[in-house]
C-alpha atoms as a PDB file:
ATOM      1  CA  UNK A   1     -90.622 183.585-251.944  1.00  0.00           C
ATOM      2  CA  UNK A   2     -90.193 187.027-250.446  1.00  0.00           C
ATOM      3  CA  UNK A   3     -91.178 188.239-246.961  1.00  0.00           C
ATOM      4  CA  UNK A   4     -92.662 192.122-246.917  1.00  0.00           C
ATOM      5  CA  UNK A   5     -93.461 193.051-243.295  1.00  0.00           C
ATOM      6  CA  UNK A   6     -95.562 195.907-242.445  1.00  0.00           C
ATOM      7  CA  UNK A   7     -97.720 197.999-239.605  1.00  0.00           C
ATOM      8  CA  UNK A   8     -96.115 196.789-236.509  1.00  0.00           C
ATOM      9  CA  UNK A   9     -94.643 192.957-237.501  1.00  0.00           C
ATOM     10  CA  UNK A  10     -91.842 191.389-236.872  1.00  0.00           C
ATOM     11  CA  UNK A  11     -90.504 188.253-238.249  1.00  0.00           C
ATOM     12  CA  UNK A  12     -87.563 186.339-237.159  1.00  0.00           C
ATOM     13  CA  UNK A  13     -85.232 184.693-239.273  1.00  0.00           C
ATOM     14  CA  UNK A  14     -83.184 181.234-237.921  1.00  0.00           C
ATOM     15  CA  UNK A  15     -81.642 177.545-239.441  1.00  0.00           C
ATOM     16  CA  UNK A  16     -81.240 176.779-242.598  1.00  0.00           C
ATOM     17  CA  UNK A  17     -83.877 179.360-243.802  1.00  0.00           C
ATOM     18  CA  UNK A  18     -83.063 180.542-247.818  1.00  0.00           C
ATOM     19  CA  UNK A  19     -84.369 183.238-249.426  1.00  0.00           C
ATOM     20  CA  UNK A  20     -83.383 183.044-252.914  1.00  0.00           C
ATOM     21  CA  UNK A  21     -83.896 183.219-256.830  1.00  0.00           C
ATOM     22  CA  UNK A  22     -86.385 185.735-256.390  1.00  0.00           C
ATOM     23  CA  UNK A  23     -87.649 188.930-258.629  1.00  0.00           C
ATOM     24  CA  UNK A  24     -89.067 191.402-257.231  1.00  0.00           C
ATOM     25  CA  UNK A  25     -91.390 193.132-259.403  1.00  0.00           C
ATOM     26  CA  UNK A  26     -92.169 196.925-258.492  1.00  0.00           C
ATOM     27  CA  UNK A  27     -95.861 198.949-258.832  1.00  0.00           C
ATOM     28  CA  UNK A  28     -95.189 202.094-261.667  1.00  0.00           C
ATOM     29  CA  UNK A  29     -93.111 204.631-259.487  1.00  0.00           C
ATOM     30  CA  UNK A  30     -92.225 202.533-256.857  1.00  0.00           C
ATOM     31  CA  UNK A  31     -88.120 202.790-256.484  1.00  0.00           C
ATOM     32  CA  UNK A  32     -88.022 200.976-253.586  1.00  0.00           C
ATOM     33  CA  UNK A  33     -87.935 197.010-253.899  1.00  0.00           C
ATOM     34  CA  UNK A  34     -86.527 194.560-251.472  1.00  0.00           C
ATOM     35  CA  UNK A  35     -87.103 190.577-251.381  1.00  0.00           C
ATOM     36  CA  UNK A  36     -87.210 191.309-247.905  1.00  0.00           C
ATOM     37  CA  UNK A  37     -89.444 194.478-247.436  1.00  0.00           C
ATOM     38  CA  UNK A  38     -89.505 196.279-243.467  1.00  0.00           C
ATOM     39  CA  UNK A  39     -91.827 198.968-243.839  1.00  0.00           C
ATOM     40  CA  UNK A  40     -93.636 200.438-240.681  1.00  0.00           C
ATOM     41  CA  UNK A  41     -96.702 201.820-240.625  1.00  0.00           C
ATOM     42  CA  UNK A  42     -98.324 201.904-236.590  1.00  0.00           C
ATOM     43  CA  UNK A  43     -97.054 201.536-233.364  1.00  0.00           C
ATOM     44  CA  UNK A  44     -93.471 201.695-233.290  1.00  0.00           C
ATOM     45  CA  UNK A  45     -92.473 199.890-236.659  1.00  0.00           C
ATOM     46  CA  UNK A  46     -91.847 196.589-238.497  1.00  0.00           C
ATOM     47  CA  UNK A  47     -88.867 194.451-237.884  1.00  0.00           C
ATOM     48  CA  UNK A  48     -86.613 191.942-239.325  1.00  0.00           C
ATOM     49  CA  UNK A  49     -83.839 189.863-237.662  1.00  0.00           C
ATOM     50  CA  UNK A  50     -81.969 187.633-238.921  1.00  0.00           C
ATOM     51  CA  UNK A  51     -79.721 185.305-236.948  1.00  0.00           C
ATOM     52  CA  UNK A  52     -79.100 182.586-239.230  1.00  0.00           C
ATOM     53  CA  UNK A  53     -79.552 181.268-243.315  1.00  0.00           C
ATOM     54  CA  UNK A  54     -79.465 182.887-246.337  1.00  0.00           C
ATOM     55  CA  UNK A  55     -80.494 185.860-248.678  1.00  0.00           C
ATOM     56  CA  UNK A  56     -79.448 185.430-252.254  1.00  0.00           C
ATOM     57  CA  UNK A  57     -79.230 185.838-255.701  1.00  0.00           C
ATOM     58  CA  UNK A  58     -81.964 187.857-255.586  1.00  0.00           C
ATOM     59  CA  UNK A  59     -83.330 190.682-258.054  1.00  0.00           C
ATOM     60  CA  UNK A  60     -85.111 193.473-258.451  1.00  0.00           C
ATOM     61  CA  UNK A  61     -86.995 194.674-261.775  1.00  0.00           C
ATOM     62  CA  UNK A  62     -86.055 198.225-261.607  1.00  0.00           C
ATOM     63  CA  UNK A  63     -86.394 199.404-258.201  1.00  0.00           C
ATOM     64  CA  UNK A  64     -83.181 199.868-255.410  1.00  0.00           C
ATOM     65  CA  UNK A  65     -82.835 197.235-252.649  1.00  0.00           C
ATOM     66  CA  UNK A  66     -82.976 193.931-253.613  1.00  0.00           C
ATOM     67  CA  UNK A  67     -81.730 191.576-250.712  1.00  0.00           C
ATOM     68  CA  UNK A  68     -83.248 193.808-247.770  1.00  0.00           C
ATOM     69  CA  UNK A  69     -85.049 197.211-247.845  1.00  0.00           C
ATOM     70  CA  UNK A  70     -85.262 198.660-244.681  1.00  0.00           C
ATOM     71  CA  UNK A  71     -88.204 201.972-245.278  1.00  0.00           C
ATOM     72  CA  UNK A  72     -88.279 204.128-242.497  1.00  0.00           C
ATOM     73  CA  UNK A  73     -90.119 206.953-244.019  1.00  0.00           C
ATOM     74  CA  UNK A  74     -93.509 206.265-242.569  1.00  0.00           C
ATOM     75  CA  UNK A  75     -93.078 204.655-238.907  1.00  0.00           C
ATOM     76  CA  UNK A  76     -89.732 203.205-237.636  1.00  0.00           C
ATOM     77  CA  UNK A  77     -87.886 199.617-239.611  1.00  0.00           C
ATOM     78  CA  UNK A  78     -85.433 197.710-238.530  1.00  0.00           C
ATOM     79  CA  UNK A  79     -83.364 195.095-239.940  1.00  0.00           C
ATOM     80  CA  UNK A  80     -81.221 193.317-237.075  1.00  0.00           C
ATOM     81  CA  UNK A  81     -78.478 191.160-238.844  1.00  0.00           C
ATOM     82  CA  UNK A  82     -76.869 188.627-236.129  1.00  0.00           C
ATOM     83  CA  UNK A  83     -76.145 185.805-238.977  1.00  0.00           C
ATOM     84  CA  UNK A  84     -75.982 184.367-241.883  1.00  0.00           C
ATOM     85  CA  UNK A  85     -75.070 185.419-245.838  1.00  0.00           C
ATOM     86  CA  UNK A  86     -76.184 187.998-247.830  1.00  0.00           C
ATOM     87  CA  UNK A  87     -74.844 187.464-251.488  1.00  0.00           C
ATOM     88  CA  UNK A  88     -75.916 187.752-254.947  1.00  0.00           C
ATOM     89  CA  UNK A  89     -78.659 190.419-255.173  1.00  0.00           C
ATOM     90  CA  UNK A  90     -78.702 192.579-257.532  1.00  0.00           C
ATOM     91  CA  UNK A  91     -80.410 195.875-257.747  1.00  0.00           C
ATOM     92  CA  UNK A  92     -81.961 197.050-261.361  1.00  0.00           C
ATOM     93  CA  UNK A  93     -78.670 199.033-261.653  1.00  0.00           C
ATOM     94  CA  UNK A  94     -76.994 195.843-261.689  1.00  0.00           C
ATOM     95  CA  UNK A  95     -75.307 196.273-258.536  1.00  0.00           C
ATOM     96  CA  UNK A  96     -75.131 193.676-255.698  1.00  0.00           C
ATOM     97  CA  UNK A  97     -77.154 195.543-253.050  1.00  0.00           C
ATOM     98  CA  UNK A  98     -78.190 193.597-249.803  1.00  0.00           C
ATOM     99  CA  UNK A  99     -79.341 195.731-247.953  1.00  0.00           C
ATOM    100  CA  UNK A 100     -81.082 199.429-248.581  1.00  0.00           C
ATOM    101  CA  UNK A 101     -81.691 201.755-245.903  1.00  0.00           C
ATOM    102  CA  UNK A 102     -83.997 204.572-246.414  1.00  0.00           C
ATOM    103  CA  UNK A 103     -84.272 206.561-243.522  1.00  0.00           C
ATOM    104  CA  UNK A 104     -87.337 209.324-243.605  1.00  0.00           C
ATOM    105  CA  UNK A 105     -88.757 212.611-242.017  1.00  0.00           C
ATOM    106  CA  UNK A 106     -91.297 210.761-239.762  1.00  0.00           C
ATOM    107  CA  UNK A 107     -89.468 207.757-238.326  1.00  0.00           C
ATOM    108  CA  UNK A 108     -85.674 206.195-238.719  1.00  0.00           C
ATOM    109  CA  UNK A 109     -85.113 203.106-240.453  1.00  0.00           C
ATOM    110  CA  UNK A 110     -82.198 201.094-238.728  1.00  0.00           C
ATOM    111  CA  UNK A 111     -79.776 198.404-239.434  1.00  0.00           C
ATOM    112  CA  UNK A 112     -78.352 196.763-236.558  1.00  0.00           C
ATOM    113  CA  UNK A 113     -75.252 193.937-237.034  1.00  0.00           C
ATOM    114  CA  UNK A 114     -73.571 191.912-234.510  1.00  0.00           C
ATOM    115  CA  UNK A 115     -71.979 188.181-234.638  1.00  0.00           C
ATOM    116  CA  UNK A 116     -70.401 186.402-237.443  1.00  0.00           C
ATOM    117  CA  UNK A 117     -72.620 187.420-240.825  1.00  0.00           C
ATOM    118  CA  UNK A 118     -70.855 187.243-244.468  1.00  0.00           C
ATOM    119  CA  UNK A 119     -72.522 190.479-246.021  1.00  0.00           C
ATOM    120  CA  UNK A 120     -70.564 190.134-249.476  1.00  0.00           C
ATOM    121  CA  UNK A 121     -73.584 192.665-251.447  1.00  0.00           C
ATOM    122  CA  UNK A 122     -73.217 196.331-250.063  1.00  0.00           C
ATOM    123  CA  UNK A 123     -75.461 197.894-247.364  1.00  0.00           C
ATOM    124  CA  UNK A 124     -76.636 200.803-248.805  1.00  0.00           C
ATOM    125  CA  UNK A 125     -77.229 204.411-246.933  1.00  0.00           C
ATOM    126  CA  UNK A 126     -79.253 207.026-248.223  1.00  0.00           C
ATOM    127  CA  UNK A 127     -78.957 209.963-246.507  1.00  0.00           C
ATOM    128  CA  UNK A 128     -80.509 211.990-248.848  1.00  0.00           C
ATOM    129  CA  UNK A 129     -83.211 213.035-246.432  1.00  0.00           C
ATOM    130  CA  UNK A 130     -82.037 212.042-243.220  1.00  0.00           C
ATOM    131  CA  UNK A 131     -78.156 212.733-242.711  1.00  0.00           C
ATOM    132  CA  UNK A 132     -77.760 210.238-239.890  1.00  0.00           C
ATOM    133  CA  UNK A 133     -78.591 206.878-241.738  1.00  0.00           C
ATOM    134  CA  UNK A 134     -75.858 204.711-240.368  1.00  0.00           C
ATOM    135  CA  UNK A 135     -74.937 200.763-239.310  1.00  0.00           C
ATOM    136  CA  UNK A 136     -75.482 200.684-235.452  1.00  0.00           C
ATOM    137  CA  UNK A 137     -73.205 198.103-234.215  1.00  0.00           C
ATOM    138  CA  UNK A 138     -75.012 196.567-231.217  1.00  0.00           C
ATOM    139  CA  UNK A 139     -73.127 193.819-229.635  1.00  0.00           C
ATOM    140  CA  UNK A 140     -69.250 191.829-230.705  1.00  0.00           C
ATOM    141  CA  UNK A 141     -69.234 191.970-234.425  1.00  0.00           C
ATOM    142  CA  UNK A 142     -67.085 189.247-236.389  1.00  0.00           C
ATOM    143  CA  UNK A 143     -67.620 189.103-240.363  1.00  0.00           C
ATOM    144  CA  UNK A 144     -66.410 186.561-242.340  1.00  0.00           C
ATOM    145  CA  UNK A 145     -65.094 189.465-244.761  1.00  0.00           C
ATOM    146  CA  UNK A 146     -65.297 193.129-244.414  1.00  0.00           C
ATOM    147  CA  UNK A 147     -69.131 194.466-245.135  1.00  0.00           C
ATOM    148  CA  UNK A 148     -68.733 196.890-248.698  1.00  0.00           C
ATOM    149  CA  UNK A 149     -71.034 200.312-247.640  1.00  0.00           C
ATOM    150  CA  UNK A 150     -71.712 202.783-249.725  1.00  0.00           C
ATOM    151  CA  UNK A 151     -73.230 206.357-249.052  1.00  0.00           C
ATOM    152  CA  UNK A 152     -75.437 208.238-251.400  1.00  0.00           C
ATOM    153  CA  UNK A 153     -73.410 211.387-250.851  1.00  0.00           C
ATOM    154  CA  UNK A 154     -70.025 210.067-249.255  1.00  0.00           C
ATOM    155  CA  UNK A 155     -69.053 213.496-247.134  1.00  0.00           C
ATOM    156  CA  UNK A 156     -65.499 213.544-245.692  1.00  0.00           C
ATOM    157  CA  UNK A 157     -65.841 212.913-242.163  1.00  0.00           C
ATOM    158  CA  UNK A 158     -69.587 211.795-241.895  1.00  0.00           C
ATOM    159  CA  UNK A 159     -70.685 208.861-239.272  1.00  0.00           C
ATOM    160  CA  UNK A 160     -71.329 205.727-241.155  1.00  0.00           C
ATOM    161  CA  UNK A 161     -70.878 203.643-238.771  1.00  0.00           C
ATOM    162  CA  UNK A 162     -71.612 203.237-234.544  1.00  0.00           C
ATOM    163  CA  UNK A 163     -70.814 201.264-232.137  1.00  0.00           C
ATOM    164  CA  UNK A 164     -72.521 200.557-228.629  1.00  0.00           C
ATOM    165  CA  UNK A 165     -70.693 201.131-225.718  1.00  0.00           C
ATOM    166  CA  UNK A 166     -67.877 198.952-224.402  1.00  0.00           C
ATOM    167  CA  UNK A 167     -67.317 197.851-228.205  1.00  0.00           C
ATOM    168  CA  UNK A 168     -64.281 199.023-230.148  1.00  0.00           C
ATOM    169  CA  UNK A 169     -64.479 200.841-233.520  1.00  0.00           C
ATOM    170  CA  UNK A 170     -62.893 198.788-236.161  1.00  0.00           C
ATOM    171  CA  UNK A 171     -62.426 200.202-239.991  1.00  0.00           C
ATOM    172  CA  UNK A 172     -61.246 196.640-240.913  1.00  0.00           C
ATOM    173  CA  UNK A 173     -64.573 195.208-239.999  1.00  0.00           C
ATOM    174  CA  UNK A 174     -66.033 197.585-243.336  1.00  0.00           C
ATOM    175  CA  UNK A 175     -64.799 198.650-246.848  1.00  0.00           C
ATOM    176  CA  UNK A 176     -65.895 201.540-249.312  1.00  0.00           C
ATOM    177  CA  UNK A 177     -68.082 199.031-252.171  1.00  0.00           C
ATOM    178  CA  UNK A 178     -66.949 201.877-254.913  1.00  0.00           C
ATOM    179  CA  UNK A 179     -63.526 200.267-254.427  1.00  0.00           C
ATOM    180  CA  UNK A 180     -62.303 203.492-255.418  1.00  0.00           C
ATOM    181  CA  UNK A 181     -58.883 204.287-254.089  1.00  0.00           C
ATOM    182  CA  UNK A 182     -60.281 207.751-253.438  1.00  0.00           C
ATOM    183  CA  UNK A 183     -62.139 206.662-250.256  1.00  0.00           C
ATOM    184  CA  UNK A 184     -61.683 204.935-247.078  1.00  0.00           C
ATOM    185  CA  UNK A 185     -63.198 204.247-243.971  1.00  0.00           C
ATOM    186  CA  UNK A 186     -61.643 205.716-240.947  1.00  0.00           C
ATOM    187  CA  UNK A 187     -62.205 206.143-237.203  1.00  0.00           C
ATOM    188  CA  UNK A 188     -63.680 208.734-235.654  1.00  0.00           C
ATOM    189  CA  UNK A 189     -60.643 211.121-233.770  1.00  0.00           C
ATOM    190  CA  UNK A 190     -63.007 212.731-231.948  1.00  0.00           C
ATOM    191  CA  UNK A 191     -65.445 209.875-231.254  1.00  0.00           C
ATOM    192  CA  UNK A 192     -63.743 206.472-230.259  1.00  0.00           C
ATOM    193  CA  UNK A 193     -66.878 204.418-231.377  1.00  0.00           C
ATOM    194  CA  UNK A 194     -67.368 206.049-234.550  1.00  0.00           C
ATOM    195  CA  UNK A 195     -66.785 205.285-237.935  1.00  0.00           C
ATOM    196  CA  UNK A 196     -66.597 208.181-240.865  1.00  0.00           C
ATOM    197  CA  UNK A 197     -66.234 208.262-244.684  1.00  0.00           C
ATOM    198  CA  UNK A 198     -63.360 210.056-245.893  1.00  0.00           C
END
């Protein structure tokens, strides 16, 4: 079954946890979906981290998200991802959507990454109302493939990407999940720990 984590939880995610074959069935009007739902309402937020195990193959009935909505639009939501594979969800558009970040007027959702995970579904920033949604890259970050982002406007020479200090930028590490050959991932020239959309 699916985890939805509000007011001020947090919930930890290790082993061989799997989180999979689910549907996620949204209320009339609701967009946002997420097997894994991080919603904040008190305090200073919700979290989710997940250090090990599995999300996938997970769907949504007509609502974005799927794998892992991160809603920052009341109080702040994080989604810390230090492990594991995220595969297989799909989004009622029919895209493979991991993770969602929705970042608000009130309070930021983040997404945090560090360590070995094997994101193969996009992580999804909407920037609509908040123009710094971006991937914070905490500590040493090692994929198993690069991570497919996509932006919901995809502005020449926004930040998509940052990493913490005494960590290296490294456009290899992610990969435009359009595919189109009319965007790329670069790094910052004015920012060494910066990643942009071009």
């Amino acid at each position: 079954s699916g985890i939805g984590i509000w007011g001020d939880g947090k919930v930890v995610m290790n082993g061989d946890t799997r989180i999979t074959g689910n549907k996620v069935l949204t209320e009339s009007g609701d967009e946002l979906g997420g097997t894994v739902s991080v919603k904040g309402s008190k305090n200073n937020g919700s979290s989710f981290v997940m250090n090990s195990g599995s999300i996938t193959d997970n769907t949504t009935d007509k609502a974005y998200g799927a794998g892992i909505v991160v809603n920052g639009s009341t109080k702040g939501a994080t989604a810390e991802i230090n492990g594991g594979t995220i595969s297989g969800n799909t989004n009622a558009q029919g895209v493979s959507q991991g993770v969602y970040l929705y970042k608000g007027s009130v309070k930021n959702g983040t997404i945090k990454l560090s360590g070995e995970p094997d994101i193969s579904d996009e992580i999804y920033l909407n920037d609509d109302q908040d123009q710094n949604a971006k991937i914070e890259v905490t500590a040493a970050l090692n994929p198993k493939r690069p991570i497919p982002v996509k932006d919901s406007s995809w502005t020449n020479y926004r930040t998509i990407v940052t990493y913490a200090a005494g960590l290296k930028a490294d456009a290899g590490q992610f990969t435009p999940a359009s595919g189109s050959p009319r965007q790329t991932i670069i790094r910052d020239a004015d920012d060494s720990q910066n990643l942009q959309s071009m």
